[in-house]
N, C-alpha and C. Protein backbone atom coordinates (compact mmCIF):
# COMPACT_ATOMS: atom_id res chain seq x y z
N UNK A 1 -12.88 84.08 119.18
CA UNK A 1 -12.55 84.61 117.87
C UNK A 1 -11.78 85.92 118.06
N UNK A 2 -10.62 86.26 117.34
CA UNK A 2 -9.87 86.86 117.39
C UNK A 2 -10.81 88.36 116.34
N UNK A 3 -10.67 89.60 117.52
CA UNK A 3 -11.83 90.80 116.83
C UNK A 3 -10.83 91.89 115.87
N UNK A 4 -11.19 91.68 114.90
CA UNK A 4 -9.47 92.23 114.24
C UNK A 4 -10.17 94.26 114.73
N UNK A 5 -11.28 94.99 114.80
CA UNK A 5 -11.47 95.88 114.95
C UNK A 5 -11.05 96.37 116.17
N UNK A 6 -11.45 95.37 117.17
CA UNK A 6 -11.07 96.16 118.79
C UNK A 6 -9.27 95.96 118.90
N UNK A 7 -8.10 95.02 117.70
CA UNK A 7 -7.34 95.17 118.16
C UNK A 7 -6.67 96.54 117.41
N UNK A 8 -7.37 96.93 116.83
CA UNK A 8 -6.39 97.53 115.88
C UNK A 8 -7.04 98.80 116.66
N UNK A 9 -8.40 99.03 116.96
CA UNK A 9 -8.99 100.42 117.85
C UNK A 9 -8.07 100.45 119.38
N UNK A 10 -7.66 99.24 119.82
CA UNK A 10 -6.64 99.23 121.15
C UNK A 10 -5.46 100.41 120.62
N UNK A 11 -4.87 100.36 119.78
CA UNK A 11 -3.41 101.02 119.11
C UNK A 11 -3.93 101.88 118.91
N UNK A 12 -5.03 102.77 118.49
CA UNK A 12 -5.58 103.95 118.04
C UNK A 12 -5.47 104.85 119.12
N UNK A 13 -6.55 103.80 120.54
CA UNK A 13 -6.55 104.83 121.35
C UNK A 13 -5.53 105.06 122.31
N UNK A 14 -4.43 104.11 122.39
CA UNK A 14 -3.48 104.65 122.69
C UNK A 14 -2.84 105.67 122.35
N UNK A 15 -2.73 105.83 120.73
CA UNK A 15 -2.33 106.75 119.78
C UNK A 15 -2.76 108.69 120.44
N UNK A 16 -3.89 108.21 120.79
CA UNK A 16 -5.00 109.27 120.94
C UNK A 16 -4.87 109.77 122.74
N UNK A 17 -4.17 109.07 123.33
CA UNK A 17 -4.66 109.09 124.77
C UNK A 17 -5.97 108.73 125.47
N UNK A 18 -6.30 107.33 125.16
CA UNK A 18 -7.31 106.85 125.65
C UNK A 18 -6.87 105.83 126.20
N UNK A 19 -7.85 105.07 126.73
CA UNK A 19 -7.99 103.49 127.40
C UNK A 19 -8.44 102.65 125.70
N UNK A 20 -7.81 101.69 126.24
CA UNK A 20 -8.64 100.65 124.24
C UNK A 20 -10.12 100.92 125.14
N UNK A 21 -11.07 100.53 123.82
CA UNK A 21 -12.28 100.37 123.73
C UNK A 21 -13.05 99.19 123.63
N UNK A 22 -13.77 99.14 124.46
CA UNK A 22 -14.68 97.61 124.70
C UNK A 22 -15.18 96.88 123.04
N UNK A 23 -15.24 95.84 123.33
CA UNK A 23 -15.45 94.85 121.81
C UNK A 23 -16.39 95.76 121.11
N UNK A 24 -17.58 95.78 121.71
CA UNK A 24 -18.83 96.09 121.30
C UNK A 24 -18.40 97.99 120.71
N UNK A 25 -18.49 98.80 119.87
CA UNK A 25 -18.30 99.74 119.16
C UNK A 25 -19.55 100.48 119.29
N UNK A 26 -19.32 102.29 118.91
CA UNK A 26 -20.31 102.92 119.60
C UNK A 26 -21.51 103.32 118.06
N UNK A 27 -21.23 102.60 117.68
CA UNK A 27 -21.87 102.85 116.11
C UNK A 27 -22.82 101.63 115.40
N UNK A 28 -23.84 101.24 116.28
CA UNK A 28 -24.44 99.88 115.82
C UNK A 28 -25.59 100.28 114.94
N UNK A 29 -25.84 99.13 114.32
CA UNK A 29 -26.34 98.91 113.32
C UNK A 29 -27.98 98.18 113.07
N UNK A 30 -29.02 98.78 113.34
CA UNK A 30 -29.97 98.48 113.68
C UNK A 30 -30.68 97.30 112.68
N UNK A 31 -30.97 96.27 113.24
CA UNK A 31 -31.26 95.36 112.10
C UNK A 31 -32.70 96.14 111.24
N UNK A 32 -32.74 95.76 109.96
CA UNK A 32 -33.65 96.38 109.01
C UNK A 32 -33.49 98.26 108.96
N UNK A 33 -32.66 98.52 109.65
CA UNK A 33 -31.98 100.09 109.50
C UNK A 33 -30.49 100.05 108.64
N UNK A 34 -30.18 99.10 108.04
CA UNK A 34 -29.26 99.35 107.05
C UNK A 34 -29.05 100.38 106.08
N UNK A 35 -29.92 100.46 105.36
CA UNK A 35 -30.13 101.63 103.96
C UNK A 35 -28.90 101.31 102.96
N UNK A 36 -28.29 102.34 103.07
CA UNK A 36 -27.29 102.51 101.64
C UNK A 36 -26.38 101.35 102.17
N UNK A 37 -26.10 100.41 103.22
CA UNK A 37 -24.73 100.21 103.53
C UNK A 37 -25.08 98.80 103.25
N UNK A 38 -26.46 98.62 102.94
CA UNK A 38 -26.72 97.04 102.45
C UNK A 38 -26.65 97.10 101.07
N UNK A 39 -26.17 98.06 100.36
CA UNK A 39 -25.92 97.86 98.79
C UNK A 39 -24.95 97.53 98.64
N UNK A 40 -23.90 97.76 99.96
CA UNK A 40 -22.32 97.11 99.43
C UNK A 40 -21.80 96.34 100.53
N UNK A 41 -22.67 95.45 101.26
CA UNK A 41 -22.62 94.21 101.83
C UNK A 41 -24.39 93.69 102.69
N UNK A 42 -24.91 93.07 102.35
CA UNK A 42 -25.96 92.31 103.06
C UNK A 42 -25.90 92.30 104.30
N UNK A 43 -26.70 92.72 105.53
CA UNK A 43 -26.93 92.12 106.52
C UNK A 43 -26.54 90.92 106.88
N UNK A 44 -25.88 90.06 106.69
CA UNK A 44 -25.61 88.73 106.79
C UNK A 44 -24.32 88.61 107.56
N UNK A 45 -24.51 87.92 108.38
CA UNK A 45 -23.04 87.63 109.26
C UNK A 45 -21.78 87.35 108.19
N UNK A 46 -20.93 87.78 108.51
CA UNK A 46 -19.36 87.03 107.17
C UNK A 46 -19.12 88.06 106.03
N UNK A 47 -20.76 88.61 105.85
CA UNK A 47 -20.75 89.27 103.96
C UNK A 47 -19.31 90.24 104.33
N UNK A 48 -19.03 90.25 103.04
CA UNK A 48 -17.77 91.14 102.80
C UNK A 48 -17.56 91.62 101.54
N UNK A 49 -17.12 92.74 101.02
CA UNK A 49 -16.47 92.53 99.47
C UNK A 49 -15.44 93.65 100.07
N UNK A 50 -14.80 93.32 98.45
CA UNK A 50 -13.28 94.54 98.30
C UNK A 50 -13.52 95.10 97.13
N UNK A 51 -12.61 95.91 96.92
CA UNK A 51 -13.10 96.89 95.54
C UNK A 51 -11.04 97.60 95.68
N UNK A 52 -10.89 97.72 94.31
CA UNK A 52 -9.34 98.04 94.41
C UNK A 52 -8.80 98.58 93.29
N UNK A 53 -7.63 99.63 93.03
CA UNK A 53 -7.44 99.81 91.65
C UNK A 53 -5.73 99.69 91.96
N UNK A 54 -4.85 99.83 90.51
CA UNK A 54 -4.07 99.76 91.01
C UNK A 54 -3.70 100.96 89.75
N UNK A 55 -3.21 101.73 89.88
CA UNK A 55 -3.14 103.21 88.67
C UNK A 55 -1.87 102.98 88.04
N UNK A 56 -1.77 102.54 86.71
CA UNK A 56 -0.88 101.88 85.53
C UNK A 56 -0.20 103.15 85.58
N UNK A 57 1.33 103.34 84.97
CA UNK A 57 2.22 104.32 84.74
C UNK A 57 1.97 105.16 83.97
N UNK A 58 0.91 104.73 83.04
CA UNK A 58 0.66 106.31 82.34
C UNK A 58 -0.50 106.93 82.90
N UNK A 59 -1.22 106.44 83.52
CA UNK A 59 -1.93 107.16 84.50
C UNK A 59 -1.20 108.04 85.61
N UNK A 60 -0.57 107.35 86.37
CA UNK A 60 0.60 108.08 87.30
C UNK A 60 1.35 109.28 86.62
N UNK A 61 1.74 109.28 85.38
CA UNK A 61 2.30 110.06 84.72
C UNK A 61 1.84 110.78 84.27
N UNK A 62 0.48 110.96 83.95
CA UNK A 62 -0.44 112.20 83.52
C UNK A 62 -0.95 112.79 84.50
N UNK A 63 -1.09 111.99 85.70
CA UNK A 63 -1.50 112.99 86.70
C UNK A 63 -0.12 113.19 88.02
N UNK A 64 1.30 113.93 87.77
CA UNK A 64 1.93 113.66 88.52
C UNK A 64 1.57 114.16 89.92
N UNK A 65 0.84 114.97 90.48
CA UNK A 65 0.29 115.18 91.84
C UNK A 65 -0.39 114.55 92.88
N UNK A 66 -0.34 112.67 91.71
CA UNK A 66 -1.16 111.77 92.75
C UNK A 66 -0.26 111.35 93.07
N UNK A 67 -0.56 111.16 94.78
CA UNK A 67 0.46 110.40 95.40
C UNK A 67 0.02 108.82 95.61
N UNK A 68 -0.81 108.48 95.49
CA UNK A 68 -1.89 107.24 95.82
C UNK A 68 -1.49 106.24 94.58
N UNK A 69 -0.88 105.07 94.46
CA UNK A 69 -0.81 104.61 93.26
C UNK A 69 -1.45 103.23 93.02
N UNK A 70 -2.27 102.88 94.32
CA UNK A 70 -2.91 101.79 95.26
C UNK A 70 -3.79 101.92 95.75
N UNK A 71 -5.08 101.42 95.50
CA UNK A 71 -6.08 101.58 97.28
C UNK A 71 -6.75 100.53 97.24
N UNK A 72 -7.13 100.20 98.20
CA UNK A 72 -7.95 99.34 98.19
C UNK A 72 -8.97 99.46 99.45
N UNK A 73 -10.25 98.73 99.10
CA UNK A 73 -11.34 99.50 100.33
C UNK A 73 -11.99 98.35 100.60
N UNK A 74 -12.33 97.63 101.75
CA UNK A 74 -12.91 96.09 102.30
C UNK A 74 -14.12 96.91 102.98
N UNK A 75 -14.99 96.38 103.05
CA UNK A 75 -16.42 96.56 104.16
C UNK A 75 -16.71 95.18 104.40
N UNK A 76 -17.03 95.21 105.88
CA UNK A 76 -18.24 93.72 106.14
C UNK A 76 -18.56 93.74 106.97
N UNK A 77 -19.62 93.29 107.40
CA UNK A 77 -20.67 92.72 108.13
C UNK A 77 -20.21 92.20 109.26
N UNK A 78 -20.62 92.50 110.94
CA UNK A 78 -20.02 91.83 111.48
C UNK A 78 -21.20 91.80 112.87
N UNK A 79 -21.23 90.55 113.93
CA UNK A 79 -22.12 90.35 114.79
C UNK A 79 -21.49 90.04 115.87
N UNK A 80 -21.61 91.19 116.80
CA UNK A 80 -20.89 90.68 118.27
C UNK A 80 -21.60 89.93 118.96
N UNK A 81 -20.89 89.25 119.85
CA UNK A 81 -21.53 88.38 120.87
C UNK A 81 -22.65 89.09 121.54
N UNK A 82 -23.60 88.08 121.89
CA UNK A 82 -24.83 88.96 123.00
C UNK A 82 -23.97 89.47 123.79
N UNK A 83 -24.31 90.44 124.87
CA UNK A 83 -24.26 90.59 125.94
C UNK A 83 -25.42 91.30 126.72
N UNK A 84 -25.25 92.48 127.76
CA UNK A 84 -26.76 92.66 128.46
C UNK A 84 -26.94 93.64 127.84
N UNK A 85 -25.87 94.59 127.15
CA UNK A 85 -26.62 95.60 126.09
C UNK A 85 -27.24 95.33 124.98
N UNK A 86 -26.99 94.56 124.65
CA UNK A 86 -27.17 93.61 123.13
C UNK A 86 -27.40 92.21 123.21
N UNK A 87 -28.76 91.84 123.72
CA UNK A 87 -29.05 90.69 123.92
C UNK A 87 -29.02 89.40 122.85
N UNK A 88 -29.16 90.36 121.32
CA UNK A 88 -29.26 89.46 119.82
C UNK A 88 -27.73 89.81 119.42
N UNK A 89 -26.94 90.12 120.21
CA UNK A 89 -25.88 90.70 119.12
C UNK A 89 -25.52 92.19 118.79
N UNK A 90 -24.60 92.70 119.03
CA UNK A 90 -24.18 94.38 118.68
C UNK A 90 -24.07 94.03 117.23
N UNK A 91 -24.80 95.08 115.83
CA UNK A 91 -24.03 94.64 114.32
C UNK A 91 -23.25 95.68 114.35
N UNK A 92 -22.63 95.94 113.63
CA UNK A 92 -21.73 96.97 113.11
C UNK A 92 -21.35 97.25 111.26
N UNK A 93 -20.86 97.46 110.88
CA UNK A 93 -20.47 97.56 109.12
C UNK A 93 -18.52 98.01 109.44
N UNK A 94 -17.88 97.32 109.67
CA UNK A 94 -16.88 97.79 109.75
C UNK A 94 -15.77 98.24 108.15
N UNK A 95 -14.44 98.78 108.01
CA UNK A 95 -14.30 98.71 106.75
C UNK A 95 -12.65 98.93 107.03
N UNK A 96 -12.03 98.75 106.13
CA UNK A 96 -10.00 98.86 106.09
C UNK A 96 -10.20 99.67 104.62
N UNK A 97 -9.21 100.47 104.68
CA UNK A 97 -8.20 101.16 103.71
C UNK A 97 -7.11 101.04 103.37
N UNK A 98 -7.08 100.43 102.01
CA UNK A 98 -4.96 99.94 102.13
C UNK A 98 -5.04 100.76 101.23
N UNK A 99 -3.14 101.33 101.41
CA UNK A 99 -2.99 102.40 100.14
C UNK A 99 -1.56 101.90 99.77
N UNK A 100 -0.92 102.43 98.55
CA UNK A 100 0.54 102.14 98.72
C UNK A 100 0.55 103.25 97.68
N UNK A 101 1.54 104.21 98.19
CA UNK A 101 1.79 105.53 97.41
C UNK A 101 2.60 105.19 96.48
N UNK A 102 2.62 106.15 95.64
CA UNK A 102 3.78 105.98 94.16
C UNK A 102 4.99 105.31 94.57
N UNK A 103 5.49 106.24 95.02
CA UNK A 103 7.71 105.65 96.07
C UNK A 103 7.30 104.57 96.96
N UNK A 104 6.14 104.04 97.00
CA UNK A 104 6.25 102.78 98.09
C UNK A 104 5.84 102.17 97.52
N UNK A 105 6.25 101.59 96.27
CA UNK A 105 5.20 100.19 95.58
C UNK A 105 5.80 99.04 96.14
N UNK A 106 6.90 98.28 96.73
CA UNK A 106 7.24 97.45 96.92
C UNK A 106 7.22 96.97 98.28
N UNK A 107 6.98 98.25 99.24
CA UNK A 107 6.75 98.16 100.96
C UNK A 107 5.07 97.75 101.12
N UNK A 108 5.17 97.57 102.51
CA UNK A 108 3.88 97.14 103.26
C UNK A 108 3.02 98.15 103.09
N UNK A 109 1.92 98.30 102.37
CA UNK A 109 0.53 99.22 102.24
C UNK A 109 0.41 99.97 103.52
N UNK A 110 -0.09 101.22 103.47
CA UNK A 110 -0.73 101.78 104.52
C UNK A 110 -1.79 101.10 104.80
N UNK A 111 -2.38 101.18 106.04
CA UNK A 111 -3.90 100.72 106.85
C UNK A 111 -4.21 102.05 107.29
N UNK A 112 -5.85 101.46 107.00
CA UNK A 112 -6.58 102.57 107.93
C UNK A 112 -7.82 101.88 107.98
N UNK A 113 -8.48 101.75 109.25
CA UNK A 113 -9.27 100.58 109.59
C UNK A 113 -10.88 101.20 110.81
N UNK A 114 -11.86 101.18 110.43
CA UNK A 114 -12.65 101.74 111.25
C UNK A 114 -14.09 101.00 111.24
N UNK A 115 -15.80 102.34 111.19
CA UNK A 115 -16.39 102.23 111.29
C UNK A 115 -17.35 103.03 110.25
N UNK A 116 -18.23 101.94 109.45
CA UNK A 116 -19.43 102.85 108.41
C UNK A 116 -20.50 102.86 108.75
N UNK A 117 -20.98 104.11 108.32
CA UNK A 117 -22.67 104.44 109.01
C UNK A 117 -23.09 105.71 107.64
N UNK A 118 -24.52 105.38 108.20
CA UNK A 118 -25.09 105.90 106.97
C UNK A 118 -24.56 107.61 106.74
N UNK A 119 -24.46 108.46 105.70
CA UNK A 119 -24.60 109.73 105.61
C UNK A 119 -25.56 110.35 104.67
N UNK A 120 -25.39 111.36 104.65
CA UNK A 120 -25.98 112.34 103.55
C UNK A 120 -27.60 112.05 103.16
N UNK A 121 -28.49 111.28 104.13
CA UNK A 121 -29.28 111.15 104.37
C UNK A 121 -30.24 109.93 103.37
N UNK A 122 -28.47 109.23 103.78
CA UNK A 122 -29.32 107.69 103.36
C UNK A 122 -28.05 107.25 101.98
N UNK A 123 -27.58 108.27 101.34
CA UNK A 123 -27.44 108.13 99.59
C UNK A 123 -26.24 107.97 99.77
N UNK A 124 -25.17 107.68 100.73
CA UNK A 124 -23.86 106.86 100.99
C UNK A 124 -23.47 107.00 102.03
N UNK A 125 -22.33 106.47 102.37
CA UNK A 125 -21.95 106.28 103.72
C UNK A 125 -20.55 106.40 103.68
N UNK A 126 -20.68 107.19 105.22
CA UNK A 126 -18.81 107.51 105.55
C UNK A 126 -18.65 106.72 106.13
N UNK A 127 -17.37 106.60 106.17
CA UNK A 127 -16.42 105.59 107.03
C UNK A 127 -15.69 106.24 107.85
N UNK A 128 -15.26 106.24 108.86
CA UNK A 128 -14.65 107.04 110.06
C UNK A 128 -13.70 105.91 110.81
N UNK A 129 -11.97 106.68 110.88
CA UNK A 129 -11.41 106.24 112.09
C UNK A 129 -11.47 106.93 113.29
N UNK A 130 -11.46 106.27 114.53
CA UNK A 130 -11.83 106.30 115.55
C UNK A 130 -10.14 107.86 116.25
N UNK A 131 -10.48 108.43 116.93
CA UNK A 131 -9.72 109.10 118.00
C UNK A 131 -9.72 110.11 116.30
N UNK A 132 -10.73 110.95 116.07
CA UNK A 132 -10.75 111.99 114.98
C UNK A 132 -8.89 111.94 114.26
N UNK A 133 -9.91 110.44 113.49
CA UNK A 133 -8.62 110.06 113.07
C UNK A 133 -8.94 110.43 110.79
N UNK A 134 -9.75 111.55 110.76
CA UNK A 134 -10.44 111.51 109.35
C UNK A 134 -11.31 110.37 108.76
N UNK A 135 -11.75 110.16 107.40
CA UNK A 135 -12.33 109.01 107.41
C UNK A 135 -12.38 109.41 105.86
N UNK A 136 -13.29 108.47 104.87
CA UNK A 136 -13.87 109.35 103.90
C UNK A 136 -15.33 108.57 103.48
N UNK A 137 -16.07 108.93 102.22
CA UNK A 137 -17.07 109.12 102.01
C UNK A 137 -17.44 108.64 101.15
N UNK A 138 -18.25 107.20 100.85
CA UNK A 138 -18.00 106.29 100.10
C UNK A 138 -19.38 105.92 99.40
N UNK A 139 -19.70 106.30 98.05
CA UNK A 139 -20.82 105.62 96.94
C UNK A 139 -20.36 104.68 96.18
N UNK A 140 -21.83 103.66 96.18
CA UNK A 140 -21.91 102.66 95.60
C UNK A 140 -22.38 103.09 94.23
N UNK A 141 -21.63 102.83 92.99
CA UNK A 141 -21.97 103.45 92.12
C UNK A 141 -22.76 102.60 91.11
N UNK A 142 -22.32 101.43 90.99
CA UNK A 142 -23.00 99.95 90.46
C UNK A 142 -22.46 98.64 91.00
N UNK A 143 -22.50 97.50 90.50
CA UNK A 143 -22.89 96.67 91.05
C UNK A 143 -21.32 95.86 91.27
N UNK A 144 -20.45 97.19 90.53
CA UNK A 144 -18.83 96.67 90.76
C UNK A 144 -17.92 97.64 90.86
N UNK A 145 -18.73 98.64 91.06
CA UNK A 145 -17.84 100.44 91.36
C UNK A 145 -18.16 100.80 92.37
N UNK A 146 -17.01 101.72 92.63
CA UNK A 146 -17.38 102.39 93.92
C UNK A 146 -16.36 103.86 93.85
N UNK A 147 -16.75 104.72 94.33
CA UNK A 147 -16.11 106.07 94.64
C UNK A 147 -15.62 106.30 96.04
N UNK A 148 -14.26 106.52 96.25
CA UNK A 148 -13.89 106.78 97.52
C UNK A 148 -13.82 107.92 97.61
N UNK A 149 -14.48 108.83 98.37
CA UNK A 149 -14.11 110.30 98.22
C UNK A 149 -13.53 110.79 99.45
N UNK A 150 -12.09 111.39 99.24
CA UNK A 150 -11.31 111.63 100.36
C UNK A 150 -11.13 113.38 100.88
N UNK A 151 -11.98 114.13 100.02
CA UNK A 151 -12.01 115.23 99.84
C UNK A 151 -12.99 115.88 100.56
N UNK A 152 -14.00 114.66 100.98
CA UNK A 152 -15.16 115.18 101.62
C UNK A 152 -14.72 116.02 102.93
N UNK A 153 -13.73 114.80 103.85
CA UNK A 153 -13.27 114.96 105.19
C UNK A 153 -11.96 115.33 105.13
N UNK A 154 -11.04 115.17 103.94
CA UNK A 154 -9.89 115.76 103.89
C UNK A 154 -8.73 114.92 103.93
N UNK A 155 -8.91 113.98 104.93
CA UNK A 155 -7.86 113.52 105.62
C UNK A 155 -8.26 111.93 105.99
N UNK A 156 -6.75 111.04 105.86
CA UNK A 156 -7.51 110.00 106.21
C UNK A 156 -5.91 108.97 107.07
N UNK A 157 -6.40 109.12 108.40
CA UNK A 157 -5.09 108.66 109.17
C UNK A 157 -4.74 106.61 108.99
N UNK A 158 -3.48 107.00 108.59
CA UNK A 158 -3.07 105.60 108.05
C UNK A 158 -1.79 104.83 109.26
N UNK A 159 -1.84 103.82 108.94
CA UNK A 159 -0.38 103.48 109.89
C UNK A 159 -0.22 101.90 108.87
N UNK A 160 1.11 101.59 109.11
CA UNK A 160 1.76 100.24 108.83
C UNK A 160 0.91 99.12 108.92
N UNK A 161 0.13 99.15 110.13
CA UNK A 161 -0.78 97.89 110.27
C UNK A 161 -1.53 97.93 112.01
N UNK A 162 -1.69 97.12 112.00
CA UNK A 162 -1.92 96.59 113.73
C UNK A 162 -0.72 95.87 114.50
N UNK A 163 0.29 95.75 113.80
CA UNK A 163 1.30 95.58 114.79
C UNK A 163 2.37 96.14 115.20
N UNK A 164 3.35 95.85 115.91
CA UNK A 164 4.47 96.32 116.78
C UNK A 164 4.91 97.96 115.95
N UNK A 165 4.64 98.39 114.86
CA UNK A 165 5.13 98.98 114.06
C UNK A 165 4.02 100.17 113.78
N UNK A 166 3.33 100.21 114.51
CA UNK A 166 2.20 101.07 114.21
C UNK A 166 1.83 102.36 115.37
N UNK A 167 3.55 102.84 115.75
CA UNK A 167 3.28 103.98 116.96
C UNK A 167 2.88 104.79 115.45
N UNK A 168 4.06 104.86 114.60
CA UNK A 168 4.05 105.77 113.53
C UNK A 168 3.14 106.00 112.45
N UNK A 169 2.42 107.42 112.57
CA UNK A 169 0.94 107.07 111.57
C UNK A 169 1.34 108.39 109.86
N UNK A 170 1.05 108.24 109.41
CA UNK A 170 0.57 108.71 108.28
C UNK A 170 -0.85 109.41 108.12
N UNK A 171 -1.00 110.89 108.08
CA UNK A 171 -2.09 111.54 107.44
C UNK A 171 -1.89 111.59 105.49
N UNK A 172 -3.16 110.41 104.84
CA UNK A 172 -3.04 110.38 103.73
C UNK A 172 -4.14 111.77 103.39
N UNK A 173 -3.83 112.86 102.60
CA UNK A 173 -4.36 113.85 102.71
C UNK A 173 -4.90 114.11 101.30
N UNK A 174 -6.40 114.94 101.26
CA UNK A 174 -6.99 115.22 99.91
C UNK A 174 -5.73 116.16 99.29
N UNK A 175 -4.80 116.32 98.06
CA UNK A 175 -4.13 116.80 97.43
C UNK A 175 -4.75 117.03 96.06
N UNK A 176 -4.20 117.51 95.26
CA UNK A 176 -4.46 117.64 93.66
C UNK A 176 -5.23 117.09 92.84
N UNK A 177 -4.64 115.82 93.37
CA UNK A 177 -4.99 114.65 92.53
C UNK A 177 -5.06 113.60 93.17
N UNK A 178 -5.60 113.90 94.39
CA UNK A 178 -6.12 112.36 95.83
C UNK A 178 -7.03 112.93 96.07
N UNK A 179 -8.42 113.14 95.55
CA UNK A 179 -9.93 113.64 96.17
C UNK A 179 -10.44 112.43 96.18
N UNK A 180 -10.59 111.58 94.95
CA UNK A 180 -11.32 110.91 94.93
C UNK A 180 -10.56 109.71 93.99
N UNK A 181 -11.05 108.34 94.25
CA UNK A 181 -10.44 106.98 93.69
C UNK A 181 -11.64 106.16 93.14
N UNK A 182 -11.59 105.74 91.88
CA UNK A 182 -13.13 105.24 91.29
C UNK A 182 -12.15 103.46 91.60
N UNK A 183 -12.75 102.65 92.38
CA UNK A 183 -12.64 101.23 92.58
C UNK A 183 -13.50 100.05 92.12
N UNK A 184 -12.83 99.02 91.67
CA UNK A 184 -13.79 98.06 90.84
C UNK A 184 -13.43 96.51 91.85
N UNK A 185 -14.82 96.61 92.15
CA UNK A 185 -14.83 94.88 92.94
C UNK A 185 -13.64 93.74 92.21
N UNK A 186 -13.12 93.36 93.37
CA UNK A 186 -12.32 91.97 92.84
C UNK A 186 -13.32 90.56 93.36
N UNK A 187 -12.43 90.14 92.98
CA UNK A 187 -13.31 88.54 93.23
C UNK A 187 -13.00 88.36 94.48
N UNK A 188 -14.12 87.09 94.61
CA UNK A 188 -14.20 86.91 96.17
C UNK A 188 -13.07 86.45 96.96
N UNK A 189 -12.15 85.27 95.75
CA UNK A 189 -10.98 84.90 96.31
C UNK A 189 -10.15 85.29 96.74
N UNK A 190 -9.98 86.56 96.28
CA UNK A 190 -8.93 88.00 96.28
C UNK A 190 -9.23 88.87 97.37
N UNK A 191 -10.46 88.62 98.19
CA UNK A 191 -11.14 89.41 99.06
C UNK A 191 -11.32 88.62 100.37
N UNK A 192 -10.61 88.99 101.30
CA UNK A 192 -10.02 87.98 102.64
C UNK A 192 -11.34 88.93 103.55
N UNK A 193 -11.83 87.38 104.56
CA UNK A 193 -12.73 88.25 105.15
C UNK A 193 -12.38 88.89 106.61
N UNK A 194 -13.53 89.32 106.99
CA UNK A 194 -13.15 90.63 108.32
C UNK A 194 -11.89 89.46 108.56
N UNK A 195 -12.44 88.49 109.38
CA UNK A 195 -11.11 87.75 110.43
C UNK A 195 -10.06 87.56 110.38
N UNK A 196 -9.84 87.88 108.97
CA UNK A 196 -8.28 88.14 108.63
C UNK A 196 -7.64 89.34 108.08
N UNK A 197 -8.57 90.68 107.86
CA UNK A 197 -7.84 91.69 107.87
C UNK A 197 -6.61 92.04 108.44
């Protein structure tokens, strides 16, 4: 199975001056130690959702300091192969960030693609790219909202994608009017899982 996290963490740490990083990720996920991160996907191998807005022109126009006119935020569930560290499986909660700024509505979305773990002592969870690449800070607000808060950490490093095109990165940065993005679940059909991020 093709690991869409370790290929896209390969390009990071190049990015960063590293070696890529082994399948297995340094951020696992203790079974029945979930907490907040099972409110916005189940323990379950596959689970996934998306959550997305897309900010109509008079929104854009009342707030002209947002540069963000797009986002969209995926989390899911994912189970590595045994191996001798992980005899049942490494879990993880992995998650993607697509954005497409105001002047880019018609180009390829930014990516930004990592790892979630609990914060703030249980009551949401950040998401972090890898090679202190920013991240941000994410509540489940009900049972089809969600708050991205980009203001927490500031900064949140983006690139084109995982392929050939991705020396060149983008810092999407807390501004004026980019702290925070209130997102509403799409349907499942609309919501492609990890293996095809």
């Amino acid at each position: 199975m093709r690991h869409v996290f370790r290929r896209c963490a390969a390009t990071f740490a190049l990015l960063c001056g590293l070696f890529p990083l082994p399948e297995a990720q340094a951020q696992p996920v203790e079974p029945g130690k979930e907490g907040e991160l099972a409110r916005f996907v189940p323990p379950t191998p596959g689970a996934h959702a998306c959550f997305r807005r897309i900010y109509d022109a008079d929104h854009l126009k009342n707030h002209p300091a947002q540069a963000v006119a797009e986002m969209e935020f995926r989390i899911a569930y994912y189970v590595h192969e045994p191996d001798p560290y992980s005899p049942e499986g490494q879990r993880n909660y992995y998650f993607e960030v697509l954005a497409r700024l105001r002047d880019q509505m018609k180009s390829k979305p930014l990516t930004a693609i990592g790892e979630c773990t609990i914060a703030d002592g249980g009551r949401e969870i950040f998401c972090g790219v890898d090679c202190d690449g920013g991240g941000v800070v994410v509540r489940r607000l009900d049972a089809d909202k969600v708050l991205v808060d980009l203001e927490s950490m500031g900064r949140l490093r983006m690139t084109l994608g995982c392929g050939e095109d991705e020396t060149d990165t983008f810092e999407l940065s807390s501004g004026e009017d980019d702290k925070r993005f209130l997102l509403s679940r799409i349907p499942d059909a609309e919501c492609p899982a990890y293996d095809s991020w």
